[in-house]
N, C-alpha and C. Protein backbone atom coordinates (compact mmCIF):
# COMPACT_ATOMS: atom_id res chain seq x y z
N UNK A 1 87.50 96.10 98.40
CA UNK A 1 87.78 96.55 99.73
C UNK A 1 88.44 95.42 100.52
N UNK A 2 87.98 94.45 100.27
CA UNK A 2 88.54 92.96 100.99
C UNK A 2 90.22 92.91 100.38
N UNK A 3 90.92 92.95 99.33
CA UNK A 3 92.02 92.80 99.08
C UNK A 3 93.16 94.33 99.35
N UNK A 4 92.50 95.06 99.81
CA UNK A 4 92.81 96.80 100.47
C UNK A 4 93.10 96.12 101.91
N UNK A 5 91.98 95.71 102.78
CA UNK A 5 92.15 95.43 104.07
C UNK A 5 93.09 94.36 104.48
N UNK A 6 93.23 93.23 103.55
CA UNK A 6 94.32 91.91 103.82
C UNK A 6 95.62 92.94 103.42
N UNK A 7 95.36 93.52 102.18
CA UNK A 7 97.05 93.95 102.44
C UNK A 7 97.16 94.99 104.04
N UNK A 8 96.44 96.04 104.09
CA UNK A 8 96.67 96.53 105.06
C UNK A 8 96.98 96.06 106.18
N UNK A 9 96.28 94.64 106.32
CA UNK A 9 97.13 93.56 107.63
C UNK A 9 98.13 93.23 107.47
N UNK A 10 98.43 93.25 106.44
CA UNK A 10 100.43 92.55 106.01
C UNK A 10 99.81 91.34 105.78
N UNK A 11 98.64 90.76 105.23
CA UNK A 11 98.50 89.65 104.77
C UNK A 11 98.33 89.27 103.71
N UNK A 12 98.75 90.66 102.42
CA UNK A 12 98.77 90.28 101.50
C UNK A 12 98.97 88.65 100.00
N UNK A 13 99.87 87.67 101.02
CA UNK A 13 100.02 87.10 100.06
C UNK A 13 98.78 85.96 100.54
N UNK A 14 97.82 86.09 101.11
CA UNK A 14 96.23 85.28 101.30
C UNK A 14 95.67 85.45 100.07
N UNK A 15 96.15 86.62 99.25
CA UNK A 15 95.47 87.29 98.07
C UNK A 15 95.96 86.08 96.29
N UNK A 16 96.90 85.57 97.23
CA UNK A 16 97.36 84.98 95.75
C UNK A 16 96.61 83.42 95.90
N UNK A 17 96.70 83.21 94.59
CA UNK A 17 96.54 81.42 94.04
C UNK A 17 97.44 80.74 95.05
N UNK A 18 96.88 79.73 95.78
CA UNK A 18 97.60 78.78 96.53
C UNK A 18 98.97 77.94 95.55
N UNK A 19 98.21 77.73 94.18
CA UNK A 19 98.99 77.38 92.92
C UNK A 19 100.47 77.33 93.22
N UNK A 20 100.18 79.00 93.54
CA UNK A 20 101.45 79.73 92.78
C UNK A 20 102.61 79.59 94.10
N UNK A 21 102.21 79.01 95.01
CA UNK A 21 102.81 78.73 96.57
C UNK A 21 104.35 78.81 96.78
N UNK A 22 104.88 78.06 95.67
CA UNK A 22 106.47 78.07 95.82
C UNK A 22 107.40 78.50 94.71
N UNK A 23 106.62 79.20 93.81
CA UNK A 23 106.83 79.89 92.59
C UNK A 23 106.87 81.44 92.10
N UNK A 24 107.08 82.34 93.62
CA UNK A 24 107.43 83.34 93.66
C UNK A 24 108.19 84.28 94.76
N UNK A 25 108.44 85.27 94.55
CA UNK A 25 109.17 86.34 95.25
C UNK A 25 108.42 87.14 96.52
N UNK A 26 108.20 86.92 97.32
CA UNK A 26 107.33 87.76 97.94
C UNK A 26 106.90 89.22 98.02
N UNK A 27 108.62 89.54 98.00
CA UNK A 27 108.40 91.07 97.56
C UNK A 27 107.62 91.33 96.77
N UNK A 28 108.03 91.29 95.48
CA UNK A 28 107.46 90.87 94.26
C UNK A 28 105.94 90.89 94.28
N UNK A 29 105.47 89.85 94.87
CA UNK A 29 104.11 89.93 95.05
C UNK A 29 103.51 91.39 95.85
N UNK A 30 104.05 91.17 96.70
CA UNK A 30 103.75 93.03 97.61
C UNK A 30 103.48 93.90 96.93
N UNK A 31 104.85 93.65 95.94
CA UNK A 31 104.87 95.28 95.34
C UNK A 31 103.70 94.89 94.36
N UNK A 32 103.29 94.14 93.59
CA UNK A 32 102.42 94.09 92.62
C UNK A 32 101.19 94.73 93.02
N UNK A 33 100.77 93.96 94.25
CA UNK A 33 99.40 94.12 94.48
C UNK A 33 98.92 95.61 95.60
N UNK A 34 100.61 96.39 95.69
CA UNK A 34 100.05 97.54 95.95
C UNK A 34 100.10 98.67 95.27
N UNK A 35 100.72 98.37 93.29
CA UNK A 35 100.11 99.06 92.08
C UNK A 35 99.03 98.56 91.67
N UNK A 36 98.67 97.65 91.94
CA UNK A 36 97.23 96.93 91.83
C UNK A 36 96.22 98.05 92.66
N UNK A 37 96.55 98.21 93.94
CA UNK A 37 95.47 98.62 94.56
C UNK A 37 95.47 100.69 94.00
N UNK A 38 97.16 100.96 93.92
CA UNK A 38 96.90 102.37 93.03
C UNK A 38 96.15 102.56 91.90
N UNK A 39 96.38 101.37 91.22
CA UNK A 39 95.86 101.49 89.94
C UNK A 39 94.10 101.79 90.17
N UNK A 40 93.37 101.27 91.04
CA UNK A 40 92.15 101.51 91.13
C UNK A 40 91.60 102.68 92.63
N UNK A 41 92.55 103.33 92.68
CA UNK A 41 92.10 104.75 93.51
C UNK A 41 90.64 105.20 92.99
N UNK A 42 90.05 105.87 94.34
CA UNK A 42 88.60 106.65 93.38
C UNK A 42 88.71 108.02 92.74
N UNK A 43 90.45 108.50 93.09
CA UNK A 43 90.40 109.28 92.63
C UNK A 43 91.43 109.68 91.33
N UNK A 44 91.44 109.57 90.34
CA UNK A 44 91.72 109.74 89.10
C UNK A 44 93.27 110.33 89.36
N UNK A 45 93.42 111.30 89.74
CA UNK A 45 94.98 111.99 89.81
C UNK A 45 95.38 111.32 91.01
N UNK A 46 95.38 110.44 92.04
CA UNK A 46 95.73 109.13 93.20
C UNK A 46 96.14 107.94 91.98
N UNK A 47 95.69 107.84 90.94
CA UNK A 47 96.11 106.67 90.46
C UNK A 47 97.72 106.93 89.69
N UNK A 48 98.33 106.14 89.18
CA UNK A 48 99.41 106.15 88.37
C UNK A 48 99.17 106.30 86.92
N UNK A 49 99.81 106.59 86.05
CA UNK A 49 99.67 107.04 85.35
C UNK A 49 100.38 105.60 84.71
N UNK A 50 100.05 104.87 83.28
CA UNK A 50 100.66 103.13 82.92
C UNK A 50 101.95 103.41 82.66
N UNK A 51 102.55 104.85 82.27
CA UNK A 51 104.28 104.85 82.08
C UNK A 51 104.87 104.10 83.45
N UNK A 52 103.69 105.40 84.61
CA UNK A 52 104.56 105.02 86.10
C UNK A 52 104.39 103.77 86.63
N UNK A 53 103.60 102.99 86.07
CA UNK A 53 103.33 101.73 86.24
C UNK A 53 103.96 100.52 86.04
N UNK A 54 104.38 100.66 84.53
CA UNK A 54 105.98 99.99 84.27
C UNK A 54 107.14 100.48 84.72
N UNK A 55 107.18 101.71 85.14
CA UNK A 55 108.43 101.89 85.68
C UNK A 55 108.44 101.48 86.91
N UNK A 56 107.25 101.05 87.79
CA UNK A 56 107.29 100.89 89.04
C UNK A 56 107.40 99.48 88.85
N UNK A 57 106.96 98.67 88.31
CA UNK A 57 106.56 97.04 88.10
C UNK A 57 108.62 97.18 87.16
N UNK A 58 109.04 97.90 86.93
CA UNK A 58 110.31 97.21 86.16
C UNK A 58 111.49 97.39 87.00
N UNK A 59 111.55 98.63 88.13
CA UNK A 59 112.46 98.92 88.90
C UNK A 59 112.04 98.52 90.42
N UNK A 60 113.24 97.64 90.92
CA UNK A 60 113.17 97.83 92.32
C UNK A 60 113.22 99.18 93.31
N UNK A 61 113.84 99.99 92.97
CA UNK A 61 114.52 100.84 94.18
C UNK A 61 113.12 101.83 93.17
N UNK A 62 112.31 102.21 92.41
CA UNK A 62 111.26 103.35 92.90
C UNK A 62 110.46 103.14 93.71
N UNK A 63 110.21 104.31 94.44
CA UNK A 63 109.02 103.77 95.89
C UNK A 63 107.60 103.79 95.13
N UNK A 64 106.69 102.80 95.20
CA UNK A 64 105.70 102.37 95.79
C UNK A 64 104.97 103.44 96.47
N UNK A 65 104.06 104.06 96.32
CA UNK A 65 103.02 105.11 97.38
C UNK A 65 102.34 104.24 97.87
N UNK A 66 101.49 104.47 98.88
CA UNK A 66 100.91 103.97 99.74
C UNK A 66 99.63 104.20 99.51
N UNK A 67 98.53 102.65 99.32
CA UNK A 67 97.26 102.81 98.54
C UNK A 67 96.66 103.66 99.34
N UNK A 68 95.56 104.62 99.24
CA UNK A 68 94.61 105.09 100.21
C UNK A 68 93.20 104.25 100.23
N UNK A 69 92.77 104.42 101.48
CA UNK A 69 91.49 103.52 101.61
C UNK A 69 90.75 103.77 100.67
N UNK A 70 89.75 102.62 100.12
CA UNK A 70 89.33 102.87 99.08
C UNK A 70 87.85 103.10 99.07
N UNK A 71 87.23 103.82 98.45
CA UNK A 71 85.79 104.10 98.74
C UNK A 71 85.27 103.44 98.27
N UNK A 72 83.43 103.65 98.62
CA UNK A 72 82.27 102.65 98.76
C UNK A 72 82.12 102.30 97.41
N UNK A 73 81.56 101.46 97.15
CA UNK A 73 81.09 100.87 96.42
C UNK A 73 80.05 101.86 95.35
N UNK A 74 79.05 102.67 96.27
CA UNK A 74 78.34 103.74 95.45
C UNK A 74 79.39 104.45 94.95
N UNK A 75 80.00 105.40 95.05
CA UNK A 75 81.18 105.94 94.79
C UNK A 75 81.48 106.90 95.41
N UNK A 76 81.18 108.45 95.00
CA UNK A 76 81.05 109.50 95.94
C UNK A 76 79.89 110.36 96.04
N UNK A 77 78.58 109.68 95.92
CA UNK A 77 77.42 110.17 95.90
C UNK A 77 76.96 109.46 97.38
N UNK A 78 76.10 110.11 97.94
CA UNK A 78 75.59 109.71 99.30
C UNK A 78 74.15 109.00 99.14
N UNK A 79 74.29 108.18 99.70
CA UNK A 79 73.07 107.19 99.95
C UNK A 79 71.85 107.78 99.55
N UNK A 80 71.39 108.92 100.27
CA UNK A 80 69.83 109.43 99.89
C UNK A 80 70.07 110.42 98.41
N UNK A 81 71.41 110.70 98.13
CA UNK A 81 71.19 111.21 96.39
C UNK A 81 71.50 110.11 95.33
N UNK A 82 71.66 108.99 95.84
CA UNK A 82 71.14 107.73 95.05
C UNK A 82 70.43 107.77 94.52
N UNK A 83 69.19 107.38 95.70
CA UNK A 83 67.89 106.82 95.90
C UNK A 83 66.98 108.25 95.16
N UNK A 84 67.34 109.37 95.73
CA UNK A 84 66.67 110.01 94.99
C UNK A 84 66.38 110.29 93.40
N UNK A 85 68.22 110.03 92.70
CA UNK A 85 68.09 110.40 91.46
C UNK A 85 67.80 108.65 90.96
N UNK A 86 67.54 107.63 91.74
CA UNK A 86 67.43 106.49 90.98
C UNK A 86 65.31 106.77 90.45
N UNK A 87 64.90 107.58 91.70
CA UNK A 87 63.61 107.70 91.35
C UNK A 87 63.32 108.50 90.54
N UNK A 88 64.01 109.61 90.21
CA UNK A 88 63.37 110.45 89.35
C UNK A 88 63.90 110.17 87.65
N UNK A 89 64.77 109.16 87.88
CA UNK A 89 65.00 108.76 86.29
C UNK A 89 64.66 107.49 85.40
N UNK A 90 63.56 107.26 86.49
CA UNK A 90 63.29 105.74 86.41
C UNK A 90 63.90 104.88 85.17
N UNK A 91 64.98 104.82 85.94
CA UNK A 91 66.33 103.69 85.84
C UNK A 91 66.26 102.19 85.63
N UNK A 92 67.11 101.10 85.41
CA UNK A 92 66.81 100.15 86.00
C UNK A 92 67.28 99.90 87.17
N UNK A 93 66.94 98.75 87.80
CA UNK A 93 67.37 98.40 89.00
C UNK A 93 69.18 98.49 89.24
N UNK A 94 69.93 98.50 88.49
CA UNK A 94 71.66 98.59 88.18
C UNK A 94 71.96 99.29 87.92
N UNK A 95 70.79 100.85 87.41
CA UNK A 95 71.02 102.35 86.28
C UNK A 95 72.49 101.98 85.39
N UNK A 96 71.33 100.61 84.51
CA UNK A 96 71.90 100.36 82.93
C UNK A 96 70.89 100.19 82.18
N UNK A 97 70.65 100.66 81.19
CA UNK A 97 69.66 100.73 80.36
C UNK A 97 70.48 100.51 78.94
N UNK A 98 69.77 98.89 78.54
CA UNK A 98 70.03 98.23 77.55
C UNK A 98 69.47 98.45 76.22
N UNK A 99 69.27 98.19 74.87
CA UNK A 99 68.74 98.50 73.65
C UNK A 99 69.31 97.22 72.97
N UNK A 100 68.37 97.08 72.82
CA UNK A 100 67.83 95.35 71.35
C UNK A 100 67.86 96.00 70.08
N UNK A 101 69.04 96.00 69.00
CA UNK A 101 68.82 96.31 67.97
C UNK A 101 68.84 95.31 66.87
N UNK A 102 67.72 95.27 66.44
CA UNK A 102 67.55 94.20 65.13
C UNK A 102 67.65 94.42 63.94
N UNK A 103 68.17 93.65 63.24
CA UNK A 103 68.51 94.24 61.53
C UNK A 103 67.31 94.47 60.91
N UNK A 104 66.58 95.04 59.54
CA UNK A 104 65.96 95.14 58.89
C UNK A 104 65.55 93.68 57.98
């Protein structure tokens, strides 16, 4: 959400390696990091598809869509159907449930 909101200020290039300071295109950078931010839409048909991805990262003149804000962190479940299904499946604390398998 933090690299959604700097670009949305036009402050995208805060986002890069100081490193890289006099060793690139600005555009360039723009355009990267706003297939960067398509690429991780919450919603599956909002994202690009990796053909349109190189074609967008290889051509200047295709447009670029415009990222949409990006959702929470939970995803698209609401706070109290969390909490609810975290209790009734007694989960772990992350709802990941690991397995130790040892050889014979």
């Amino acid at each position: 959400m933090l690299a959604w909101r700097t670009w949305y200020e036009g402050k995208c290039l805060e986002l890069m390696d100081p490193m890289l300071e006099k060793s690139f295109m600005q555009n360039e950078v723009e355009r990267c990091i706003e297939i960067g931010l398509l690429c991780v839409q919450e919603n599956a048909r909002d994202r690009p598809t990796m053909s349109n991805v190189v074609v967008m990262l290889a051509s200047d003149t295709v447009a670029v869509p415009k990222p949409k804000h990006p959702a929470f962190s939970i995803g698209r479940m609401a706070l109290e159907e969390v909490s609810t299904s975290k209790s009734s499946k007694n989960l772990s604390i992350n709802d990941i449930t690991s397995s130790i398998t040892l050889p014979r």
